[in-house]
N, C-alpha and C. Protein backbone atom coordinates (compact mmCIF):
# COMPACT_ATOMS: atom_id res chain seq x y z
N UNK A 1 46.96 -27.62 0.92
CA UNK A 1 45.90 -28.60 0.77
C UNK A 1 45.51 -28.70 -0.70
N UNK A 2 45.75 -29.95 -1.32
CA UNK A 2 45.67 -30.00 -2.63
C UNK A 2 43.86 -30.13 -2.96
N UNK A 3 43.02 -29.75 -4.00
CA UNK A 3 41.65 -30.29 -4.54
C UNK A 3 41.86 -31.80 -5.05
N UNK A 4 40.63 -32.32 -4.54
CA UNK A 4 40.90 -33.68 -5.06
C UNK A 4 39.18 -33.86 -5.45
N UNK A 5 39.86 -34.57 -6.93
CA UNK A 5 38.26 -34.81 -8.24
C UNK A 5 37.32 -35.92 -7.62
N UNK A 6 36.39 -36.58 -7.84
CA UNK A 6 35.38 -37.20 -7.77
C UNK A 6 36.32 -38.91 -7.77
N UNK A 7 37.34 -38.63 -9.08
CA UNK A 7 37.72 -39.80 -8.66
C UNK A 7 38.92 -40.20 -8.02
N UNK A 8 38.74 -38.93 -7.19
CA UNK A 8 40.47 -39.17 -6.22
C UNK A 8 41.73 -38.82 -6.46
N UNK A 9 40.98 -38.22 -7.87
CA UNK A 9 42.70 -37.39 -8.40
C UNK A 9 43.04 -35.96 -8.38
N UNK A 10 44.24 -35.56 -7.99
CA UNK A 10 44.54 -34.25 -7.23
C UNK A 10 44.13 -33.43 -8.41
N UNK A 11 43.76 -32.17 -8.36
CA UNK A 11 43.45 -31.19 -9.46
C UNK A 11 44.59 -30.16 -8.82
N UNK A 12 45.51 -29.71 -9.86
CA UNK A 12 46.64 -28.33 -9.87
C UNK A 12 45.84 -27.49 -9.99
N UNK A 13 46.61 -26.54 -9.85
CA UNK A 13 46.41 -24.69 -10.30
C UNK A 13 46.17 -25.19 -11.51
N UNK A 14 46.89 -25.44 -12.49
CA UNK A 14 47.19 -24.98 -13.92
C UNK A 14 45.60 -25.89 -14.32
N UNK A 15 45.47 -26.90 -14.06
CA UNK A 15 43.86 -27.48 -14.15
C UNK A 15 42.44 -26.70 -13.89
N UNK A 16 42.92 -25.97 -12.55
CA UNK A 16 41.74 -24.97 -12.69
C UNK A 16 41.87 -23.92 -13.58
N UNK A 17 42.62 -23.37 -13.49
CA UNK A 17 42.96 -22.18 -14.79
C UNK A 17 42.57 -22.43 -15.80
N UNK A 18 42.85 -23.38 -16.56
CA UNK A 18 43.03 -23.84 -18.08
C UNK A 18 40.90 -24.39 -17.90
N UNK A 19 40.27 -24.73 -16.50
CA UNK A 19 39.15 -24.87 -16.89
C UNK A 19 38.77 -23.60 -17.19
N UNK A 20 38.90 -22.83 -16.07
CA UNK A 20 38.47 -21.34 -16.45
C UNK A 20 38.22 -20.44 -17.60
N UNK A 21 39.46 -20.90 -18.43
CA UNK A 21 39.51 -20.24 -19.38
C UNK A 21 38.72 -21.24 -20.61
N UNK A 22 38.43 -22.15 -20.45
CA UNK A 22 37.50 -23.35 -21.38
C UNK A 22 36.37 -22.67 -20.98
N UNK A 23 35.66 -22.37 -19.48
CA UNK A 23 34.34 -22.40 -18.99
C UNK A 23 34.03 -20.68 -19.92
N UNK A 24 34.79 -19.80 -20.08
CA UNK A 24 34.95 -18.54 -20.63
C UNK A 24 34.44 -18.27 -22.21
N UNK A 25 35.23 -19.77 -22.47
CA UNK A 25 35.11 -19.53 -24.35
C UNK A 25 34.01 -19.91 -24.83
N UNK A 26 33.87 -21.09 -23.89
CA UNK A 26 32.62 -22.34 -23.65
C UNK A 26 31.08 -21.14 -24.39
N UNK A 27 31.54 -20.54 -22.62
CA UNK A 27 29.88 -19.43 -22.27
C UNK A 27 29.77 -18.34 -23.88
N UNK A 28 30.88 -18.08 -24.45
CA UNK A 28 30.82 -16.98 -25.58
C UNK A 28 30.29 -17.75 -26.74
N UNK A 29 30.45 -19.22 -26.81
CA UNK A 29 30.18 -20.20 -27.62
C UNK A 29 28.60 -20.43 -27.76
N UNK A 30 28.31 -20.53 -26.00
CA UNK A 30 26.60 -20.81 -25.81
C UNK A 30 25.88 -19.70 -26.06
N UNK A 31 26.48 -18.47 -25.89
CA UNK A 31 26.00 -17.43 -26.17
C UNK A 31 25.54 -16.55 -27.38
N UNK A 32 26.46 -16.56 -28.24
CA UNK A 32 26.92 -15.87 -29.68
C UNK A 32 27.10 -17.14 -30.44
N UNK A 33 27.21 -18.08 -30.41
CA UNK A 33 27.43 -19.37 -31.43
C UNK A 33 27.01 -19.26 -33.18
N UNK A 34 25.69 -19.41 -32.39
CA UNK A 34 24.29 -18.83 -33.44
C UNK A 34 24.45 -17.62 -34.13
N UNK A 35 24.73 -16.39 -33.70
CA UNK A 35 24.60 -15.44 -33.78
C UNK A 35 25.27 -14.92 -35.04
N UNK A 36 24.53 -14.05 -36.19
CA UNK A 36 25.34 -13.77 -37.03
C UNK A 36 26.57 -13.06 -37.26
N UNK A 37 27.73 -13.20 -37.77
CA UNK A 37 28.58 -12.45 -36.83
C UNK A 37 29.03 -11.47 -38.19
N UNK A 38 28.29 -11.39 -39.63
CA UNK A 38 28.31 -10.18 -40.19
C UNK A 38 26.71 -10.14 -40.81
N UNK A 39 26.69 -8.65 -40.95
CA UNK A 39 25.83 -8.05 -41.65
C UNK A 39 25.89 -7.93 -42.72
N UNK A 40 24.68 -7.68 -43.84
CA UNK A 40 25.11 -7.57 -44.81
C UNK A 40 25.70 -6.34 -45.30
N UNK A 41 25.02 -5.01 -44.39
CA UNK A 41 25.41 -3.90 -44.45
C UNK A 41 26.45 -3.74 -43.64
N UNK A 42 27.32 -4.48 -43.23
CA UNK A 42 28.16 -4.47 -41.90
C UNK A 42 27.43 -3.73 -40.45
N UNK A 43 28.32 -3.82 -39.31
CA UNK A 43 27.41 -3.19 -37.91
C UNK A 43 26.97 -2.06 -37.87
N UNK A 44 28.56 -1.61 -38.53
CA UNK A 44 28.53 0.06 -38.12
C UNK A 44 27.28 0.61 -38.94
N UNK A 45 26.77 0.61 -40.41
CA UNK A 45 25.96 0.89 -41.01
C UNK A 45 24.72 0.64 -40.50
N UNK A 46 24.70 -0.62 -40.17
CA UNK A 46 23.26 -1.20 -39.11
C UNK A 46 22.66 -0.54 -38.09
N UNK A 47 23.55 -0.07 -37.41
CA UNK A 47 23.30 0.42 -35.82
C UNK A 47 23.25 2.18 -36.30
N UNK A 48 23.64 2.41 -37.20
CA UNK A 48 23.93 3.80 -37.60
C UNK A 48 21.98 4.45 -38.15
N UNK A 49 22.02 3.26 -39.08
CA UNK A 49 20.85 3.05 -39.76
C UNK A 49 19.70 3.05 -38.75
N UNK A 50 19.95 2.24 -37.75
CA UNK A 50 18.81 1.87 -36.73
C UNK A 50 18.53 2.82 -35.76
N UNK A 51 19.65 3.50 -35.62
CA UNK A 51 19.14 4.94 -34.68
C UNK A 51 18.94 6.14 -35.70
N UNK A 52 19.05 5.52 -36.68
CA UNK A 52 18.25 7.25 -37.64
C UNK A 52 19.23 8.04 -37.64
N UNK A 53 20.40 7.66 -37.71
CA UNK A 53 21.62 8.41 -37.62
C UNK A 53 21.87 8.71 -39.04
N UNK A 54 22.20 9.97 -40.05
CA UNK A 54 23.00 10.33 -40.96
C UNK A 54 24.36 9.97 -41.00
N UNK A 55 25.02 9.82 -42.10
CA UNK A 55 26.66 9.49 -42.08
C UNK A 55 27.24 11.07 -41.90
N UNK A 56 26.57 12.21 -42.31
CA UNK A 56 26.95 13.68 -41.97
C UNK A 56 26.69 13.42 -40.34
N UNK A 57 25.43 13.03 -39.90
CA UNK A 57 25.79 13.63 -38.61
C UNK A 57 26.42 12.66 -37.41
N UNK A 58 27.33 11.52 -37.76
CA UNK A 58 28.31 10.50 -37.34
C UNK A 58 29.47 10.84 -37.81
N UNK A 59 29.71 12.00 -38.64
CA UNK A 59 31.01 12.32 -38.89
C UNK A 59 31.01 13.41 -38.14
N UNK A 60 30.10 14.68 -37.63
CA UNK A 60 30.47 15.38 -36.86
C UNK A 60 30.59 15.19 -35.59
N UNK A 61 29.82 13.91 -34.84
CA UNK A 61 30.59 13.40 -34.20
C UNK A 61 31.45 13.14 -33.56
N UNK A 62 32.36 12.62 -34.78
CA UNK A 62 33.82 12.04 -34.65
C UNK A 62 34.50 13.54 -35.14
N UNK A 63 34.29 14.46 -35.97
CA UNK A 63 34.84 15.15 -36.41
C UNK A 63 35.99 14.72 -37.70
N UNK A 64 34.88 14.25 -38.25
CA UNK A 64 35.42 13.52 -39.56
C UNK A 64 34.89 14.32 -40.61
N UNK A 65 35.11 13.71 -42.06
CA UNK A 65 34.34 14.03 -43.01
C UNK A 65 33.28 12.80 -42.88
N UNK A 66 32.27 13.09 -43.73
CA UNK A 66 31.22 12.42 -44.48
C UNK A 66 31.60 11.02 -45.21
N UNK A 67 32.64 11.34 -45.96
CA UNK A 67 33.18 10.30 -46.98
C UNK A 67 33.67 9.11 -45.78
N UNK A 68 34.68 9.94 -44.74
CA UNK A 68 35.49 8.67 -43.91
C UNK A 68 34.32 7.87 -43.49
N UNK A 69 32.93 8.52 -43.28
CA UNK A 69 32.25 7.33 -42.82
C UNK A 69 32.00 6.35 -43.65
N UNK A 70 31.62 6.79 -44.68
CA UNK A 70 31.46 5.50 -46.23
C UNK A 70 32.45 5.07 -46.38
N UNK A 71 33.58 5.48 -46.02
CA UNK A 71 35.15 4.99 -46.12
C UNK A 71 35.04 3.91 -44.94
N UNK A 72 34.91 3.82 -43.71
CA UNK A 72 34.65 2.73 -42.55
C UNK A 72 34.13 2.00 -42.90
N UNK A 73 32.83 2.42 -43.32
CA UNK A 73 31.72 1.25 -43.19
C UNK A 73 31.99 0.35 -44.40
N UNK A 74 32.45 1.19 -45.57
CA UNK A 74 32.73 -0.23 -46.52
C UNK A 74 34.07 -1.38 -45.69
N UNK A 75 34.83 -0.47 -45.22
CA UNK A 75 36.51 -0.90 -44.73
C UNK A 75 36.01 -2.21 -43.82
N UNK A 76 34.44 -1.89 -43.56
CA UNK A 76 34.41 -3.05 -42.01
C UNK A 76 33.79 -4.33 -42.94
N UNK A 77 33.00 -4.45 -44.30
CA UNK A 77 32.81 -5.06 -44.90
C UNK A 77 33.76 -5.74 -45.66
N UNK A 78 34.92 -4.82 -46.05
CA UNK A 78 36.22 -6.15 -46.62
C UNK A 78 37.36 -6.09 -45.56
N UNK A 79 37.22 -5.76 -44.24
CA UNK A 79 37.92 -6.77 -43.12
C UNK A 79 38.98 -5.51 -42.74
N UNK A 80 39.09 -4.32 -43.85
CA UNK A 80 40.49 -3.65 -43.19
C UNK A 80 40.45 -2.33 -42.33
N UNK A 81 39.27 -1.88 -41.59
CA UNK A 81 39.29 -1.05 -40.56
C UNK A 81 39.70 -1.67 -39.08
N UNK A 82 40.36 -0.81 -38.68
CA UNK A 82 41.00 -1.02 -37.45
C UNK A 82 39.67 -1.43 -35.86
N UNK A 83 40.15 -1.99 -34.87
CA UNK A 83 39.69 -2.46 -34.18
C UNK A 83 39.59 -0.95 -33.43
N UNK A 84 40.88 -0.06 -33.25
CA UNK A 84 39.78 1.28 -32.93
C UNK A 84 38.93 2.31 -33.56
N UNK A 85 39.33 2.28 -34.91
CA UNK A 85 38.18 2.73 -35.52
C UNK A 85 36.64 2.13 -35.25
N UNK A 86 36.82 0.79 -34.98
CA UNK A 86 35.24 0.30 -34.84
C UNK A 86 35.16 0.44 -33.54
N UNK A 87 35.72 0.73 -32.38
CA UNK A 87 35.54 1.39 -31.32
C UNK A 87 35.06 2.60 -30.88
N UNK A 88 35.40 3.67 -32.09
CA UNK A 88 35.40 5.16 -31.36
C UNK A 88 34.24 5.64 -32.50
N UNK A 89 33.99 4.57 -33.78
CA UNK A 89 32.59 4.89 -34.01
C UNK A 89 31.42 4.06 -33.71
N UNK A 90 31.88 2.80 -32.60
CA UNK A 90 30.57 2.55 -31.63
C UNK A 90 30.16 3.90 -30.49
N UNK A 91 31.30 4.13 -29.90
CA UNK A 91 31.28 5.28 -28.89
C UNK A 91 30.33 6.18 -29.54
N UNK A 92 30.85 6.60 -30.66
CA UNK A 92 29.87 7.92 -30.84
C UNK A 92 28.45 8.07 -31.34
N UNK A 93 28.36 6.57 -31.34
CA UNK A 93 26.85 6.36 -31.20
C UNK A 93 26.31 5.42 -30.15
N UNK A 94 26.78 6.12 -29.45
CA UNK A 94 26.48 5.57 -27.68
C UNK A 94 26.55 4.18 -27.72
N UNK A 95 27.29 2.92 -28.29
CA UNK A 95 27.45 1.79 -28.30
C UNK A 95 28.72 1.35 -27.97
N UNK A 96 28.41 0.21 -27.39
CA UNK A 96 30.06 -0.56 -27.48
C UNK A 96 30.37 -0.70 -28.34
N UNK A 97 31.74 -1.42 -28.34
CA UNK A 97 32.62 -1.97 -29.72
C UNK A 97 32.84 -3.71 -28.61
N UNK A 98 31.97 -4.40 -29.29
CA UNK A 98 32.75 -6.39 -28.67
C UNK A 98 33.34 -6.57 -29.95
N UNK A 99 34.41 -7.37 -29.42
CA UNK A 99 35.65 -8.01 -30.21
C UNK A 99 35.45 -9.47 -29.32
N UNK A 100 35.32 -10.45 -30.20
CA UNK A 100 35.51 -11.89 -29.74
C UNK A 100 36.10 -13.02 -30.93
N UNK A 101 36.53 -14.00 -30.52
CA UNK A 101 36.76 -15.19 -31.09
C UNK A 101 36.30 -16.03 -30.66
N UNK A 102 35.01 -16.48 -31.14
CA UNK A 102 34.36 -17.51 -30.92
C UNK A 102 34.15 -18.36 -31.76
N UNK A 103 34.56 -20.24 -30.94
CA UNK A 103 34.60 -20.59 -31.62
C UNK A 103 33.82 -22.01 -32.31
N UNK A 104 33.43 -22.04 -33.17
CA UNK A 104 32.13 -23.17 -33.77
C UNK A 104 31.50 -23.92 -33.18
N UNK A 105 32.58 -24.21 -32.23
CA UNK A 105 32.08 -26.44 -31.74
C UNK A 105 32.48 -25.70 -29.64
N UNK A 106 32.24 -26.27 -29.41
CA UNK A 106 33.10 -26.20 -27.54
C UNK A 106 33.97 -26.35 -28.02
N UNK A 107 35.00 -25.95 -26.64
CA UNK A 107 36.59 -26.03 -26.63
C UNK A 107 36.95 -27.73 -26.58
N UNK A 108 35.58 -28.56 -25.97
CA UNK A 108 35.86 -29.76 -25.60
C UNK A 108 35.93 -30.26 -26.77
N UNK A 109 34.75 -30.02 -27.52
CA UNK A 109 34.45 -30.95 -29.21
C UNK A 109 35.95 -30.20 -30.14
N UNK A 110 36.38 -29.15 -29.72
CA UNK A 110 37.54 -28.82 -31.08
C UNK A 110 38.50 -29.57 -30.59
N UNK A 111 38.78 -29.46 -29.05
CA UNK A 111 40.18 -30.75 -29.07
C UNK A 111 39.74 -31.84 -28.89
N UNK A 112 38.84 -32.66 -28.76
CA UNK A 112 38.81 -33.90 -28.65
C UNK A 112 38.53 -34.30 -30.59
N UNK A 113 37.92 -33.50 -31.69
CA UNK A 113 38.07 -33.57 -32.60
C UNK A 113 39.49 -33.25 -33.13
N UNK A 114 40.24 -32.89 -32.43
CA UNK A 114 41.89 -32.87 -32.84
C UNK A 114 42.83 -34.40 -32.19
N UNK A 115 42.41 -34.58 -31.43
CA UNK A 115 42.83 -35.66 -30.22
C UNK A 115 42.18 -36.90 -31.11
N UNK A 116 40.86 -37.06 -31.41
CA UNK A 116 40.72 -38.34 -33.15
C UNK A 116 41.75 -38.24 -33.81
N UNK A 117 42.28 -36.84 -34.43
CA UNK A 117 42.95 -36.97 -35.44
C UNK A 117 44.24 -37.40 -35.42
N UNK A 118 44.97 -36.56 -34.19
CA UNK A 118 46.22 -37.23 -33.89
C UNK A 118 46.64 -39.11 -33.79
N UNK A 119 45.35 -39.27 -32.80
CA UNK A 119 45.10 -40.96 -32.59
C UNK A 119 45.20 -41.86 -34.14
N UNK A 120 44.28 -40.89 -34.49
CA UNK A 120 44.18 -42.35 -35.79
C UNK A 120 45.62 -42.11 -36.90
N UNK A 121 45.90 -40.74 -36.81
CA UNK A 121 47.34 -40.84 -37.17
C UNK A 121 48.41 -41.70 -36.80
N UNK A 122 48.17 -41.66 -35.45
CA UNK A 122 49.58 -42.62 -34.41
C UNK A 122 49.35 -44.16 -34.69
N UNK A 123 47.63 -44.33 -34.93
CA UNK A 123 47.39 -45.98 -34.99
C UNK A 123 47.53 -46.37 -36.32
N UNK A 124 47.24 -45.31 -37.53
CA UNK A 124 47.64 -45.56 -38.78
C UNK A 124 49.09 -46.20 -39.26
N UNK A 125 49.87 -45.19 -38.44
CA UNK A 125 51.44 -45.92 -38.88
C UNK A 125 51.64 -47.24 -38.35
N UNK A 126 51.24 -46.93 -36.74
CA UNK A 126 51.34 -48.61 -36.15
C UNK A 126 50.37 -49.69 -36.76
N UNK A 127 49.16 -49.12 -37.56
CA UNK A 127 48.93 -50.86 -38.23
C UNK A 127 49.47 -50.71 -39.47
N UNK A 128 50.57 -49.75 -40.26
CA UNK A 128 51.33 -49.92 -41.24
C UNK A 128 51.76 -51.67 -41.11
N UNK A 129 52.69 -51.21 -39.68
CA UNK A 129 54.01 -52.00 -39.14
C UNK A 129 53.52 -53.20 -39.06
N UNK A 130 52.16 -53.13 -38.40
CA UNK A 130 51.57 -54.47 -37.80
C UNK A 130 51.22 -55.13 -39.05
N UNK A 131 50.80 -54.43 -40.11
CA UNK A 131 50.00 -55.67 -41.05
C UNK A 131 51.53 -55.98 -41.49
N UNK A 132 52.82 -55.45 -41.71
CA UNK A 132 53.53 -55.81 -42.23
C UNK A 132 54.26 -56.93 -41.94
N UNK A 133 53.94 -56.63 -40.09
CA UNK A 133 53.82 -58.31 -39.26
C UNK A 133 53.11 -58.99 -39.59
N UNK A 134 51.95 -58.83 -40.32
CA UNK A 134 50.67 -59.93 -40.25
C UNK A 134 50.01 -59.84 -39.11
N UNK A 135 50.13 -58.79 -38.19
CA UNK A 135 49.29 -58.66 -37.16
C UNK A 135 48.68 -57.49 -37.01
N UNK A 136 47.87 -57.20 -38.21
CA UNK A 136 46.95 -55.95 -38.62
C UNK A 136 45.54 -56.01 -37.64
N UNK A 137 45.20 -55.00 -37.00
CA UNK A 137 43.80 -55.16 -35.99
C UNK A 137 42.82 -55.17 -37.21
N UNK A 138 41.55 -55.82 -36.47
CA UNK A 138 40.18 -55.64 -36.89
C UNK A 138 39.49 -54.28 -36.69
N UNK A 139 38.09 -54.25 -37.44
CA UNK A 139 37.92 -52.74 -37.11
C UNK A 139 37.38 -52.68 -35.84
N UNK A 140 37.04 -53.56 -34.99
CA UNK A 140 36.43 -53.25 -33.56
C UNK A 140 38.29 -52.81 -32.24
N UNK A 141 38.73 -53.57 -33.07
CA UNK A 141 40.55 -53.29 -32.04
C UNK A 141 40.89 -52.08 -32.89
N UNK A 142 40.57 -51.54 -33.71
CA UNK A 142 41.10 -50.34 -34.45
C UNK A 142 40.12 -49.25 -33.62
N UNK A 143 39.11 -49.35 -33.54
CA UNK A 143 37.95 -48.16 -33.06
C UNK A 143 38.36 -48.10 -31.63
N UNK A 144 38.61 -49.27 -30.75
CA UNK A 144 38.73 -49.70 -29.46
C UNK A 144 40.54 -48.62 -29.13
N UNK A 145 41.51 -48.98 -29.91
CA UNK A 145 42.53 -48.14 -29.92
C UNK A 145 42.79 -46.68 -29.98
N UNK A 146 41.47 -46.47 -31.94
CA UNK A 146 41.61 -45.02 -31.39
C UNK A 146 41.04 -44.48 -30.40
N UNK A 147 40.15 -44.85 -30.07
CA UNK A 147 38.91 -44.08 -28.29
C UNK A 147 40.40 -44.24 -27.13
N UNK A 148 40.96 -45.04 -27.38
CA UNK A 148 41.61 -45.23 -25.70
C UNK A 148 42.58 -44.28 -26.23
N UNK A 149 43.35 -44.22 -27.33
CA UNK A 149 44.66 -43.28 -27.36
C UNK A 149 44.00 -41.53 -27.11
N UNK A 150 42.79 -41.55 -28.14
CA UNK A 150 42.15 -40.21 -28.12
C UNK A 150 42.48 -40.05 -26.57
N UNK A 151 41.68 -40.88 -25.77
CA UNK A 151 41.31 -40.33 -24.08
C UNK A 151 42.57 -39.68 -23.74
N UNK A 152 43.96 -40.68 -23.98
CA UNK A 152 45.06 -40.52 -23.55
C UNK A 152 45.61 -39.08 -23.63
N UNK A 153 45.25 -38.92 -25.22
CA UNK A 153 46.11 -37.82 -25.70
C UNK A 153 44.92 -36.52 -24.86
N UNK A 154 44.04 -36.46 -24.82
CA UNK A 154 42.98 -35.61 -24.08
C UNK A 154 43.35 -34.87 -22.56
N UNK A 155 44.04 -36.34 -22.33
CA UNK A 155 44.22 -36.36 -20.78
C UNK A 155 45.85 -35.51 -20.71
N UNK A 156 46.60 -35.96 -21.26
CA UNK A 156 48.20 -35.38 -21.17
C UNK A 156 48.49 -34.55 -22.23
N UNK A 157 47.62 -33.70 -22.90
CA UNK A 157 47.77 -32.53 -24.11
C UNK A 157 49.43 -32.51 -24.20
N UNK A 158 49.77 -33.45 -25.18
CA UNK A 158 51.03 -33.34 -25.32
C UNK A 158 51.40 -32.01 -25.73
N UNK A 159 52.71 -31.77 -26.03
CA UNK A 159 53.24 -30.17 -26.57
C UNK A 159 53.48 -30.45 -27.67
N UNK A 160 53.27 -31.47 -28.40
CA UNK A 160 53.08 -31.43 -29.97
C UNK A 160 51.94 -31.78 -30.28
N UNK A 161 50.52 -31.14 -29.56
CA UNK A 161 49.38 -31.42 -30.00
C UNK A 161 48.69 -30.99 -30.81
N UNK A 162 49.17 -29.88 -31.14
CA UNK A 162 48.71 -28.25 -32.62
C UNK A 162 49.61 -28.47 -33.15
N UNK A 163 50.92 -29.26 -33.39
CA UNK A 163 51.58 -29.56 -34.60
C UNK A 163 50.77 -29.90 -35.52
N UNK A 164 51.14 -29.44 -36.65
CA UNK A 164 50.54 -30.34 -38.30
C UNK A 164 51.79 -30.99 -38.36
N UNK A 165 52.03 -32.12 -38.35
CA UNK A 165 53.07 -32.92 -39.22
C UNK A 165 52.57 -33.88 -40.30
């Protein structure tokens, strides 16, 4: 028994899935959007700082030295500590470690702002051709073209849709 949409059209597996995973990024988007996603002191220093924690007593801890912690916490400020390092020194101060990619706009506004771009690309060359006919659109048949191709390309995510060409 297939799902069928509001306007009568069958919905696949791969349609619900692919919402799923939109409704997923969507919620991390509505959620964390806003949210600053560095410190100035970076996290680990923050949260370290905020429970009154010493860098001596977060290295015994871990059973580190002293230094590796000033060694992390700068490492998380220019990008090159590892994703388990910032794991196993959330742990040891009773915190998680979240890892996300979230991203600016909805999943809807980043491809339908990709889906403009492709469009007015595709209509660009074709009113090359056309004015070269003398049958160049106006800007209301130019705006009217890109909205309908955008929809198009929206609707059938071609497999050359994340091409740069």
């Amino acid at each position: 028994m297939a799902l069928i949409t509001q306007k009568g059209d069958p919905v696949g597996i791969q349609d619900i899935v692919l919402k799923q995973y939109r409704d997923k990024v969507n919620q991390a988007y509505y959620q964390f959007g806003d949210y600053p996603l560095k410190l100035s002191e970076g996290w680990l220093k923050t949260v370290r700082k905020a429970l009154g924690m010493s860098g001596t007593q977060l290295a015994k801890r871990l059973d580190v030295t002293k230094g590796r912690i000033s060694q992390t916490e700068s490492g998380e400020l220019s990008g090159s500590v590892t994703l388990k390092t910032m794991h196993n020194m959330a742990q040891a101060m009773n915190c998680r470690f979240v890892y996300a990619v979230i991203p600016t706009q909805t999943i809807e506004s980043v491809i339908k702002e990709r889906a403009v771009k492709k469009a007015k690309e595709q209509i660009k060359a074709a009113s090359t051709q056309m004015a070269l006919e003398a049958q160049s659109l106006n800007d209301e048949q130019l705006t009217y073209a890109i909205d309908q191709l955008t929809s198009e390309i929206i609707e059938k995510m071609p497999s050359d849709f994340w091409n740069d060409e």
